[in-house]
PDB file of N, CA and C in Angstrom:
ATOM      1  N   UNK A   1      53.872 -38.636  -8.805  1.00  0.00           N
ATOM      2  CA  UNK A   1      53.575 -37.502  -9.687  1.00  0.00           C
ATOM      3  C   UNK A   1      53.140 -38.030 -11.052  1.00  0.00           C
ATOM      4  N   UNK A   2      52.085 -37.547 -11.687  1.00  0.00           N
ATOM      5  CA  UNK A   2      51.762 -37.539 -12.681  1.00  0.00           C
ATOM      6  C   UNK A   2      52.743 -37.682 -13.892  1.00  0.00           C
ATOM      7  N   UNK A   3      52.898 -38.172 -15.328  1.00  0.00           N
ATOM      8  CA  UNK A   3      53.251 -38.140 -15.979  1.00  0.00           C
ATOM      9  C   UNK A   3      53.018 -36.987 -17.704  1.00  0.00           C
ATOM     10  N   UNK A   4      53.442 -36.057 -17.453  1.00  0.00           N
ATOM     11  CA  UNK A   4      53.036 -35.418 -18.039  1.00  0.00           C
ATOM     12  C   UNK A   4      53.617 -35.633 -19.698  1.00  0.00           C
ATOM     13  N   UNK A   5      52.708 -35.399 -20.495  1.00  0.00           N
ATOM     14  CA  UNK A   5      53.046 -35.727 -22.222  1.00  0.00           C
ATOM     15  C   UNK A   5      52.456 -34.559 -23.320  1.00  0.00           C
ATOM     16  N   UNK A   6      52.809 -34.549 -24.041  1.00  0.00           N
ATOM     17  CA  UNK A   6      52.901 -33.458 -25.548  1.00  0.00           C
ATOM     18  C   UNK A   6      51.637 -34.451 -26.323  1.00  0.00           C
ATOM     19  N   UNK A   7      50.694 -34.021 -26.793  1.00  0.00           N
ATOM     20  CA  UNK A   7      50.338 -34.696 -28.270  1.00  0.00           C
ATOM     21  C   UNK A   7      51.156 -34.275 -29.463  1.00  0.00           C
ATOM     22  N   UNK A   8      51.212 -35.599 -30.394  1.00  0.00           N
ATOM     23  CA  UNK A   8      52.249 -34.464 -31.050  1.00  0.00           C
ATOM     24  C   UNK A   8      51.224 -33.716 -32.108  1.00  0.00           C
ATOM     25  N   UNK A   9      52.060 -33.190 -32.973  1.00  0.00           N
ATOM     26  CA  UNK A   9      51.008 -32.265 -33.792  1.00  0.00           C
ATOM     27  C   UNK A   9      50.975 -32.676 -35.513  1.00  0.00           C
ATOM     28  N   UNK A  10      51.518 -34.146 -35.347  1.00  0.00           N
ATOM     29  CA  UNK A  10      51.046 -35.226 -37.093  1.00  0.00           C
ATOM     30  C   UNK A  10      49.373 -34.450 -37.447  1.00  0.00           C
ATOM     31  N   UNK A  11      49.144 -34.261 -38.717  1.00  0.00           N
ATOM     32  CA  UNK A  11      48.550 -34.465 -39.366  1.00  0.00           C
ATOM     33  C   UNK A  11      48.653 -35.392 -40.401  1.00  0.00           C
ATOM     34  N   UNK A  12      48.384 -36.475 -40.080  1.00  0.00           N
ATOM     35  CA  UNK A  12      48.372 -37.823 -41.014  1.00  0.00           C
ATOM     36  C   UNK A  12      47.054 -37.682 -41.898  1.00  0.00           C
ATOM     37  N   UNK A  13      46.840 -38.238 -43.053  1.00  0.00           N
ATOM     38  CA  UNK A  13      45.821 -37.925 -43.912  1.00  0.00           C
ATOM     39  C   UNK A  13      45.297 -39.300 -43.544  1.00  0.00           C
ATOM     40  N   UNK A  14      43.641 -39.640 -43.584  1.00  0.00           N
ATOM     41  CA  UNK A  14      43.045 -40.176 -43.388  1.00  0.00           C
ATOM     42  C   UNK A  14      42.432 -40.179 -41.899  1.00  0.00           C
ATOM     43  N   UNK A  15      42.086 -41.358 -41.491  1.00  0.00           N
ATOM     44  CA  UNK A  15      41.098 -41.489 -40.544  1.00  0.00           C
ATOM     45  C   UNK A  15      41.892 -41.868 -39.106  1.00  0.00           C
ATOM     46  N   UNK A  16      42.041 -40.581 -37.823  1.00  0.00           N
ATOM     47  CA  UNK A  16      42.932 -40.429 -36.905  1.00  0.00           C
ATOM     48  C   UNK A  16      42.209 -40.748 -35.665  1.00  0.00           C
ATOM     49  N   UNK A  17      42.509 -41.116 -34.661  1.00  0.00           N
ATOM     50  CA  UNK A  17      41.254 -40.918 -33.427  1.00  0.00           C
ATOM     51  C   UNK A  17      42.001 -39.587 -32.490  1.00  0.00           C
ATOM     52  N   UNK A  18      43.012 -38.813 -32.725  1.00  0.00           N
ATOM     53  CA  UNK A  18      42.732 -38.013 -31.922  1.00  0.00           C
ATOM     54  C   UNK A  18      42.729 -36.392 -32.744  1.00  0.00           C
ATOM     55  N   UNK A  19      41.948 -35.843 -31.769  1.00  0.00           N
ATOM     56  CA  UNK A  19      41.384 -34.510 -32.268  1.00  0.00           C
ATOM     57  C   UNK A  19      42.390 -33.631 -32.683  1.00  0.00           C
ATOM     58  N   UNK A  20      42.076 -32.901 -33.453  1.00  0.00           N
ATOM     59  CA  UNK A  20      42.838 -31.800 -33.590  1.00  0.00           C
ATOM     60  C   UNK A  20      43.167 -30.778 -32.484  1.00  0.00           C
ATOM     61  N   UNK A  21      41.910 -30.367 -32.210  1.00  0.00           N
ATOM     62  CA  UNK A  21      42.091 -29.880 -30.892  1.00  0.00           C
ATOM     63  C   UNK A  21      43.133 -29.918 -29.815  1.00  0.00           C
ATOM     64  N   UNK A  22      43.513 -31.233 -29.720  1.00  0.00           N
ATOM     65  CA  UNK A  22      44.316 -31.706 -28.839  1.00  0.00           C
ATOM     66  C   UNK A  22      45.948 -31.471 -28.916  1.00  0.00           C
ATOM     67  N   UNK A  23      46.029 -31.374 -30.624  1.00  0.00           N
ATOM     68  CA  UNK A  23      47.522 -32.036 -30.840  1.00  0.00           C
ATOM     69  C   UNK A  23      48.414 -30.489 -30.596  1.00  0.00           C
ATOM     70  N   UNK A  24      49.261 -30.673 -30.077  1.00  0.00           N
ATOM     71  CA  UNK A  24      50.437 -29.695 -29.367  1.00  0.00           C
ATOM     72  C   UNK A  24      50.130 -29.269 -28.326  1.00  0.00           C
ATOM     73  N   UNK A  25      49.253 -30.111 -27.382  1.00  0.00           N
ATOM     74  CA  UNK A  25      48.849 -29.538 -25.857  1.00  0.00           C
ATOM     75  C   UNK A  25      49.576 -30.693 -24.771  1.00  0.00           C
ATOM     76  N   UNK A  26      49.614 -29.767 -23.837  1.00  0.00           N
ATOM     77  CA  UNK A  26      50.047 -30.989 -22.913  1.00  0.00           C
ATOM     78  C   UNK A  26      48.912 -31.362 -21.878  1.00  0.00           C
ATOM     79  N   UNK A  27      49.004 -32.504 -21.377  1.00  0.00           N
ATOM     80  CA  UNK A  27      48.555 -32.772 -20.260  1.00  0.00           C
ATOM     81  C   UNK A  27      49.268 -34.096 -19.507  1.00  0.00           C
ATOM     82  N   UNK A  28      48.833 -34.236 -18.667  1.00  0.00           N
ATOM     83  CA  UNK A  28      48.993 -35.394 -17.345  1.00  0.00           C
ATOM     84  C   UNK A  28      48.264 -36.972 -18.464  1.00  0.00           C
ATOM     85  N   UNK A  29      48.890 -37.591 -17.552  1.00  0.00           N
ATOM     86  CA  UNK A  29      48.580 -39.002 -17.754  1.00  0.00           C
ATOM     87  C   UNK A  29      47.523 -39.818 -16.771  1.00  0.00           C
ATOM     88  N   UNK A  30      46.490 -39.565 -16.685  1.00  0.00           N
ATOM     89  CA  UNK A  30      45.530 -39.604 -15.805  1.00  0.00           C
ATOM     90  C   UNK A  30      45.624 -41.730 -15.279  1.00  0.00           C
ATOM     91  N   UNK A  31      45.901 -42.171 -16.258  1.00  0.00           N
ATOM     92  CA  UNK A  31      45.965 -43.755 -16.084  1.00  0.00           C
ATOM     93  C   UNK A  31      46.018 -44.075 -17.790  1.00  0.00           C
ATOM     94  N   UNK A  32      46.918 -45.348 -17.375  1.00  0.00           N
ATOM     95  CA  UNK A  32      46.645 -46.673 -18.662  1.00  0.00           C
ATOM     96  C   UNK A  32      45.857 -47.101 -18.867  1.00  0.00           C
ATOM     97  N   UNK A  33      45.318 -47.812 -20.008  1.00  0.00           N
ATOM     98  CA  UNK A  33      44.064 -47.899 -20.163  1.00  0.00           C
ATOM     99  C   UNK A  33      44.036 -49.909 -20.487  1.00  0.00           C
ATOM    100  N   UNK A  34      45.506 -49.806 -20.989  1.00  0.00           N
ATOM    101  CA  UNK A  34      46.083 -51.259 -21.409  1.00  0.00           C
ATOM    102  C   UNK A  34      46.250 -51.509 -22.956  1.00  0.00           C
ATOM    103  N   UNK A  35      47.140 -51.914 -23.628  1.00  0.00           N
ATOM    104  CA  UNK A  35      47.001 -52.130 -25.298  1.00  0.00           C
ATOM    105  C   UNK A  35      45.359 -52.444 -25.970  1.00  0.00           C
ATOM    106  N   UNK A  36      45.778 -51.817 -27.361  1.00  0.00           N
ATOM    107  CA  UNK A  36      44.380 -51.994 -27.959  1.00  0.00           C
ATOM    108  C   UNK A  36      45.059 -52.088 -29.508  1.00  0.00           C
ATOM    109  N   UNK A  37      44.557 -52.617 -30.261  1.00  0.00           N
ATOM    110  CA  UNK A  37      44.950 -52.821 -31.757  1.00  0.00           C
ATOM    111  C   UNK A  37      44.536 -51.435 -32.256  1.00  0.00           C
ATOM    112  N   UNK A  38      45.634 -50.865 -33.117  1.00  0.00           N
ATOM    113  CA  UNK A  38      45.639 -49.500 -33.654  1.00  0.00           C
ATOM    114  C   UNK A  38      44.401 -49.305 -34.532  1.00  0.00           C
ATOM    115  N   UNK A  39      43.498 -48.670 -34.205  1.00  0.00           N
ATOM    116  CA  UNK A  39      42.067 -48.297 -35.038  1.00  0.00           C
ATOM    117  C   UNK A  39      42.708 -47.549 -36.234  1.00  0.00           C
ATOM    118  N   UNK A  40      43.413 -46.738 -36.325  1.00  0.00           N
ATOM    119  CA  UNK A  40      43.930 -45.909 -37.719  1.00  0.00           C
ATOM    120  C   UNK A  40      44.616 -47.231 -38.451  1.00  0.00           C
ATOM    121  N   UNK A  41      45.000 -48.075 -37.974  1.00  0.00           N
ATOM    122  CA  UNK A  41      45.102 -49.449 -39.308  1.00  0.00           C
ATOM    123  C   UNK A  41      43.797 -50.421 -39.163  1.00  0.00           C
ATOM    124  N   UNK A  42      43.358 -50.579 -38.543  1.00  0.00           N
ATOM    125  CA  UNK A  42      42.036 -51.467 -38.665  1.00  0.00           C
ATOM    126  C   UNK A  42      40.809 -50.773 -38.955  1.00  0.00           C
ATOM    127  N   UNK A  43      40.798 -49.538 -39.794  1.00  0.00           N
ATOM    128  CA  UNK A  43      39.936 -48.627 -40.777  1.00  0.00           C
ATOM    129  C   UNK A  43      40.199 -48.802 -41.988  1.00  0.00           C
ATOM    130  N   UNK A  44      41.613 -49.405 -42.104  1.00  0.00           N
ATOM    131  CA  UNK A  44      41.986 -49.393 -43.485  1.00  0.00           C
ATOM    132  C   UNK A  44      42.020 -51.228 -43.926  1.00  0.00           C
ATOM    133  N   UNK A  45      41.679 -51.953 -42.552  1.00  0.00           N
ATOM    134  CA  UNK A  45      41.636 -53.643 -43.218  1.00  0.00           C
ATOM    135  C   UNK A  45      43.172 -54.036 -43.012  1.00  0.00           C
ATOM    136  N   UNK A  46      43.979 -53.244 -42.244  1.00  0.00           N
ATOM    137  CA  UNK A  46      45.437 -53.563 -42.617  1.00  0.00           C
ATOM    138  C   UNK A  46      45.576 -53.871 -41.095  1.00  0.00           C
ATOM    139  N   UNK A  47      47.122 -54.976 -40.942  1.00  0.00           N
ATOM    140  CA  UNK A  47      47.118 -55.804 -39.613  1.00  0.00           C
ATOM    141  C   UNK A  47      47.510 -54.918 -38.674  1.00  0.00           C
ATOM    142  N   UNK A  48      46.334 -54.673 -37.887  1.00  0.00           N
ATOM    143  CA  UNK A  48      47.046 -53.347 -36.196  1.00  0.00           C
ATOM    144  C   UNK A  48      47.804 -54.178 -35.521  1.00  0.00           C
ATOM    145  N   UNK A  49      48.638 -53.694 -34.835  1.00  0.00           N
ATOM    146  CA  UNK A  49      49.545 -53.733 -34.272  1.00  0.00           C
ATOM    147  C   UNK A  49      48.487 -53.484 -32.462  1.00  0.00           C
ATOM    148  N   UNK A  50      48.948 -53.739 -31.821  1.00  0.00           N
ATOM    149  CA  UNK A  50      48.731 -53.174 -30.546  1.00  0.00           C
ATOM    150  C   UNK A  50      49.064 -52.456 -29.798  1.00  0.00           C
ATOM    151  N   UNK A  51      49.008 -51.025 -29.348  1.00  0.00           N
ATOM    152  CA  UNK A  51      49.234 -49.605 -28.924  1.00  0.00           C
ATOM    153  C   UNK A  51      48.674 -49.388 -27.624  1.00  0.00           C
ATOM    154  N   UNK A  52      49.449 -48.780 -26.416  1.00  0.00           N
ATOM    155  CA  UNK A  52      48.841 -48.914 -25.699  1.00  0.00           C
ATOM    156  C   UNK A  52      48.089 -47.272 -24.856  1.00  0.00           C
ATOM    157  N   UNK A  53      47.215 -47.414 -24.990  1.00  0.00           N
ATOM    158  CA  UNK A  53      45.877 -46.227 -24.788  1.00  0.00           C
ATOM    159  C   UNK A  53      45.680 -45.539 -23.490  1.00  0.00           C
ATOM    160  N   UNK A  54      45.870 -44.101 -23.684  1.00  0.00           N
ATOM    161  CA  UNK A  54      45.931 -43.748 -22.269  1.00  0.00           C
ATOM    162  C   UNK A  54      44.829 -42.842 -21.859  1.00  0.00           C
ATOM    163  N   UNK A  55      44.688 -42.644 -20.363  1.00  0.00           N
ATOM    164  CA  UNK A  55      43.259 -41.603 -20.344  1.00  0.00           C
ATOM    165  C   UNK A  55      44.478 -40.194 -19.979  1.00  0.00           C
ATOM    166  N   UNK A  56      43.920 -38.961 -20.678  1.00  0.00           N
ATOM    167  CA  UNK A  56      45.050 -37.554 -20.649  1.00  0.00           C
ATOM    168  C   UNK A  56      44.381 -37.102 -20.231  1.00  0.00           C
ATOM    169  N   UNK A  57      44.731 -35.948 -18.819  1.00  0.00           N
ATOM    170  CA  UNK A  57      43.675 -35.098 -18.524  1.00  0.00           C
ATOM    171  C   UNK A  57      44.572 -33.433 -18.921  1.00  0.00           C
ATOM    172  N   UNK A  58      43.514 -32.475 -19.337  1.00  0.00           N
ATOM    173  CA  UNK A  58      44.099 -31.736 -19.932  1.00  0.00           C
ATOM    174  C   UNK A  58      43.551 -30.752 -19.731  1.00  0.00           C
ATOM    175  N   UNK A  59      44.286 -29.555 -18.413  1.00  0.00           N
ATOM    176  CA  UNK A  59      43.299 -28.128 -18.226  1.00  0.00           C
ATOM    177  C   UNK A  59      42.455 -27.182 -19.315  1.00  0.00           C
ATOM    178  N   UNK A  60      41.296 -26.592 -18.945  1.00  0.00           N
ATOM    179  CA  UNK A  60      40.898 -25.774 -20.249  1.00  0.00           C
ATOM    180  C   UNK A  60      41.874 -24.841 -20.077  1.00  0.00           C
ATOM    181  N   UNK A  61      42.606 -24.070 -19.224  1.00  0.00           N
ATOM    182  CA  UNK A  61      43.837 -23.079 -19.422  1.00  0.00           C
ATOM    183  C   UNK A  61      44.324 -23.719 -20.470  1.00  0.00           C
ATOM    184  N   UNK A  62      45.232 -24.849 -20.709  1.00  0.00           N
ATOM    185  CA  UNK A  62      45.775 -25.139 -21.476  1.00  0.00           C
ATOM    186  C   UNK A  62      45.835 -25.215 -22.823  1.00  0.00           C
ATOM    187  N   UNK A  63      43.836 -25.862 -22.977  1.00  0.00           N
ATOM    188  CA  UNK A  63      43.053 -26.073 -24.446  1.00  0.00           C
ATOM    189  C   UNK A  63      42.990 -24.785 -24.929  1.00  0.00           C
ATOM    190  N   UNK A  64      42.384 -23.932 -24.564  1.00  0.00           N
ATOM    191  CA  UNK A  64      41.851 -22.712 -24.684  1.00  0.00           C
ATOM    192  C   UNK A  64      42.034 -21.350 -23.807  1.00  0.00           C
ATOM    193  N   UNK A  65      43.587 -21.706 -23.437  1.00  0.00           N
ATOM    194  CA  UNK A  65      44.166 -20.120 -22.889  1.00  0.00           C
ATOM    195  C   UNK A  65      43.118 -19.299 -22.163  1.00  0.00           C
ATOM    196  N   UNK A  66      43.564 -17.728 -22.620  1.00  0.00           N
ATOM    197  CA  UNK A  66      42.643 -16.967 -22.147  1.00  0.00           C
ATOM    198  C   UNK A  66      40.883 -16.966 -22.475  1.00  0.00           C
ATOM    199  N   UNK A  67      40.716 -17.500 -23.480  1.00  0.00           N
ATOM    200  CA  UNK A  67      39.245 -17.947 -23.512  1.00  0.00           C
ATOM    201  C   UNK A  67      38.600 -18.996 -22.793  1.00  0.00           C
ATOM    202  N   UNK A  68      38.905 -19.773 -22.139  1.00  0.00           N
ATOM    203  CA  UNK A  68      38.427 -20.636 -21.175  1.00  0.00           C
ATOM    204  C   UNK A  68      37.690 -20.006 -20.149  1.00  0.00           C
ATOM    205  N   UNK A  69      36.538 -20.403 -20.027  1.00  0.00           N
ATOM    206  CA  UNK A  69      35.393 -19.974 -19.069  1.00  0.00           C
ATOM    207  C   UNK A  69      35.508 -20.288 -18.039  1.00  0.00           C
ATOM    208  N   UNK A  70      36.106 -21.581 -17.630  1.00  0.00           N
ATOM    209  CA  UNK A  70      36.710 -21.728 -15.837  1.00  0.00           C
ATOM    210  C   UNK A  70      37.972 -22.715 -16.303  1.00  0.00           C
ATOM    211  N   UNK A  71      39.046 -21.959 -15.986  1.00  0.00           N
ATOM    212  CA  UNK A  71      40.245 -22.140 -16.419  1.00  0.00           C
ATOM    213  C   UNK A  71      40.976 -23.755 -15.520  1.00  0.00           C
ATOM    214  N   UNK A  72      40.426 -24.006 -14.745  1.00  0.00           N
ATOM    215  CA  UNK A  72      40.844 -25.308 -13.779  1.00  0.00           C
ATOM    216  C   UNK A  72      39.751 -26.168 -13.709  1.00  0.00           C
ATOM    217  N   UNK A  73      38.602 -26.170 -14.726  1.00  0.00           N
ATOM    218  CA  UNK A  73      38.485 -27.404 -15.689  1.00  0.00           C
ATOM    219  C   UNK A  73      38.936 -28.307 -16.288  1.00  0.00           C
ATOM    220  N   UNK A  74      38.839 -29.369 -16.420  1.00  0.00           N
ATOM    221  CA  UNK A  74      39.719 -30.038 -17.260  1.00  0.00           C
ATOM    222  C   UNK A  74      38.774 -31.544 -18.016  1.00  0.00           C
ATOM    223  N   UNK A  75      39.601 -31.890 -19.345  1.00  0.00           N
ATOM    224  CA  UNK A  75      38.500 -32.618 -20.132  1.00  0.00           C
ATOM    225  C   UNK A  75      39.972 -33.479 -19.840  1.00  0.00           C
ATOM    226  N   UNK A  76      39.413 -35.099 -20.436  1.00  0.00           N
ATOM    227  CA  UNK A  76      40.198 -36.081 -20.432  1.00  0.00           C
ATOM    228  C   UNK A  76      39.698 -36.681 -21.773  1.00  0.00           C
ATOM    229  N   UNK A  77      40.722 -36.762 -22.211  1.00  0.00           N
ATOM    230  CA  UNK A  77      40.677 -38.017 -23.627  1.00  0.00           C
ATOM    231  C   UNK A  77      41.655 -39.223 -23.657  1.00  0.00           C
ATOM    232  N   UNK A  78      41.177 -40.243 -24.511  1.00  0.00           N
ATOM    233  CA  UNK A  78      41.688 -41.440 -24.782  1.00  0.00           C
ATOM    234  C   UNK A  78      42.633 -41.411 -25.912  1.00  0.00           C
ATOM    235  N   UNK A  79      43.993 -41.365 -25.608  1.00  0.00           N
ATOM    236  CA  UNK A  79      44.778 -41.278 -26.736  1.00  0.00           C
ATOM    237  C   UNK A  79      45.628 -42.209 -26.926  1.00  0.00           C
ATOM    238  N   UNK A  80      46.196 -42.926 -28.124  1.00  0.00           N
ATOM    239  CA  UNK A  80      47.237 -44.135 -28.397  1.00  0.00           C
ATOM    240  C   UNK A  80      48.457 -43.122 -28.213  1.00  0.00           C
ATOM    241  N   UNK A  81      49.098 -44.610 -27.563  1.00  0.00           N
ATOM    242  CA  UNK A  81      50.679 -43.772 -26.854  1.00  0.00           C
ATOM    243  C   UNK A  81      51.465 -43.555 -28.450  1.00  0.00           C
ATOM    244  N   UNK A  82      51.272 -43.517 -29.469  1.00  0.00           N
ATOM    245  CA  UNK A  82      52.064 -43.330 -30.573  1.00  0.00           C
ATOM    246  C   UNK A  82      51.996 -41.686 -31.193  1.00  0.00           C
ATOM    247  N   UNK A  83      50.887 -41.452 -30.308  1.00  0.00           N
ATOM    248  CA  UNK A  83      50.482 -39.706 -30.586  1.00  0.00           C
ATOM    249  C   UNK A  83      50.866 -38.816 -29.164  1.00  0.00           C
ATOM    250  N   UNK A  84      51.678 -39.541 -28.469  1.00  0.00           N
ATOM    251  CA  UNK A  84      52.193 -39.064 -27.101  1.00  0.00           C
ATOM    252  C   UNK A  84      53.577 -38.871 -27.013  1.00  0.00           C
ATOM    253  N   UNK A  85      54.180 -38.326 -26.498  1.00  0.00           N
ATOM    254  CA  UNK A  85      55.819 -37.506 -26.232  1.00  0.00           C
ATOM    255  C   UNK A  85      55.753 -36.904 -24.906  1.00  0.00           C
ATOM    256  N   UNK A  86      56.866 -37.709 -23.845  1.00  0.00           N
ATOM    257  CA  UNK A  86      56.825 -37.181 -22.931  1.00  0.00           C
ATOM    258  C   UNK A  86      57.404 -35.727 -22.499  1.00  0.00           C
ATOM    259  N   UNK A  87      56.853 -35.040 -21.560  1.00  0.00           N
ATOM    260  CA  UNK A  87      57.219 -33.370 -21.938  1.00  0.00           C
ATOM    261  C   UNK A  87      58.509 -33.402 -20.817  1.00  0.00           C
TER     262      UNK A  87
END
């Protein structure tokens, strides 16, 4: 079974890689992607750390409720596990 996770819903000031869109939705854990040095510190010149990056797949029911045009769609994004919480 899938691993299902929360984005959380940080608004950190500056430069984030995941969408707004995204943050307080859940989805599945589609696969690992493997560690990657944190891009929100290596924007700023400061030493990343290594985070490890996952592919999320995430129904449009979910994104966009009752406005979703075919509701068992689903988009996948690349998110660092530090913006993830398992549900």
């Amino acid at each position: 079974m899938a691993e299902r996770v929360r984005v959380k819903t940080m608004m950190p000031p500056g430069h984030v890689r995941t969408p707004a869109y995204l943050r307080g939705k859940t989805g599945t854990i589609e696969r690992p992607l493997g560690p990657f040095a944190n891009p929100e510190q290596l924007a700023y010149g400061l030493p990343a750390d290594k985070q490890p990056l996952y592919r999320v797949r995430f129904s449009m029911a979910e994104l966009w409720g009752e406005a979703a045009e075919c509701p068992t769609d689903t988009l996948d994004a690349e998110i660092y596990g530090h913006w993830l919480e398992k549900v």
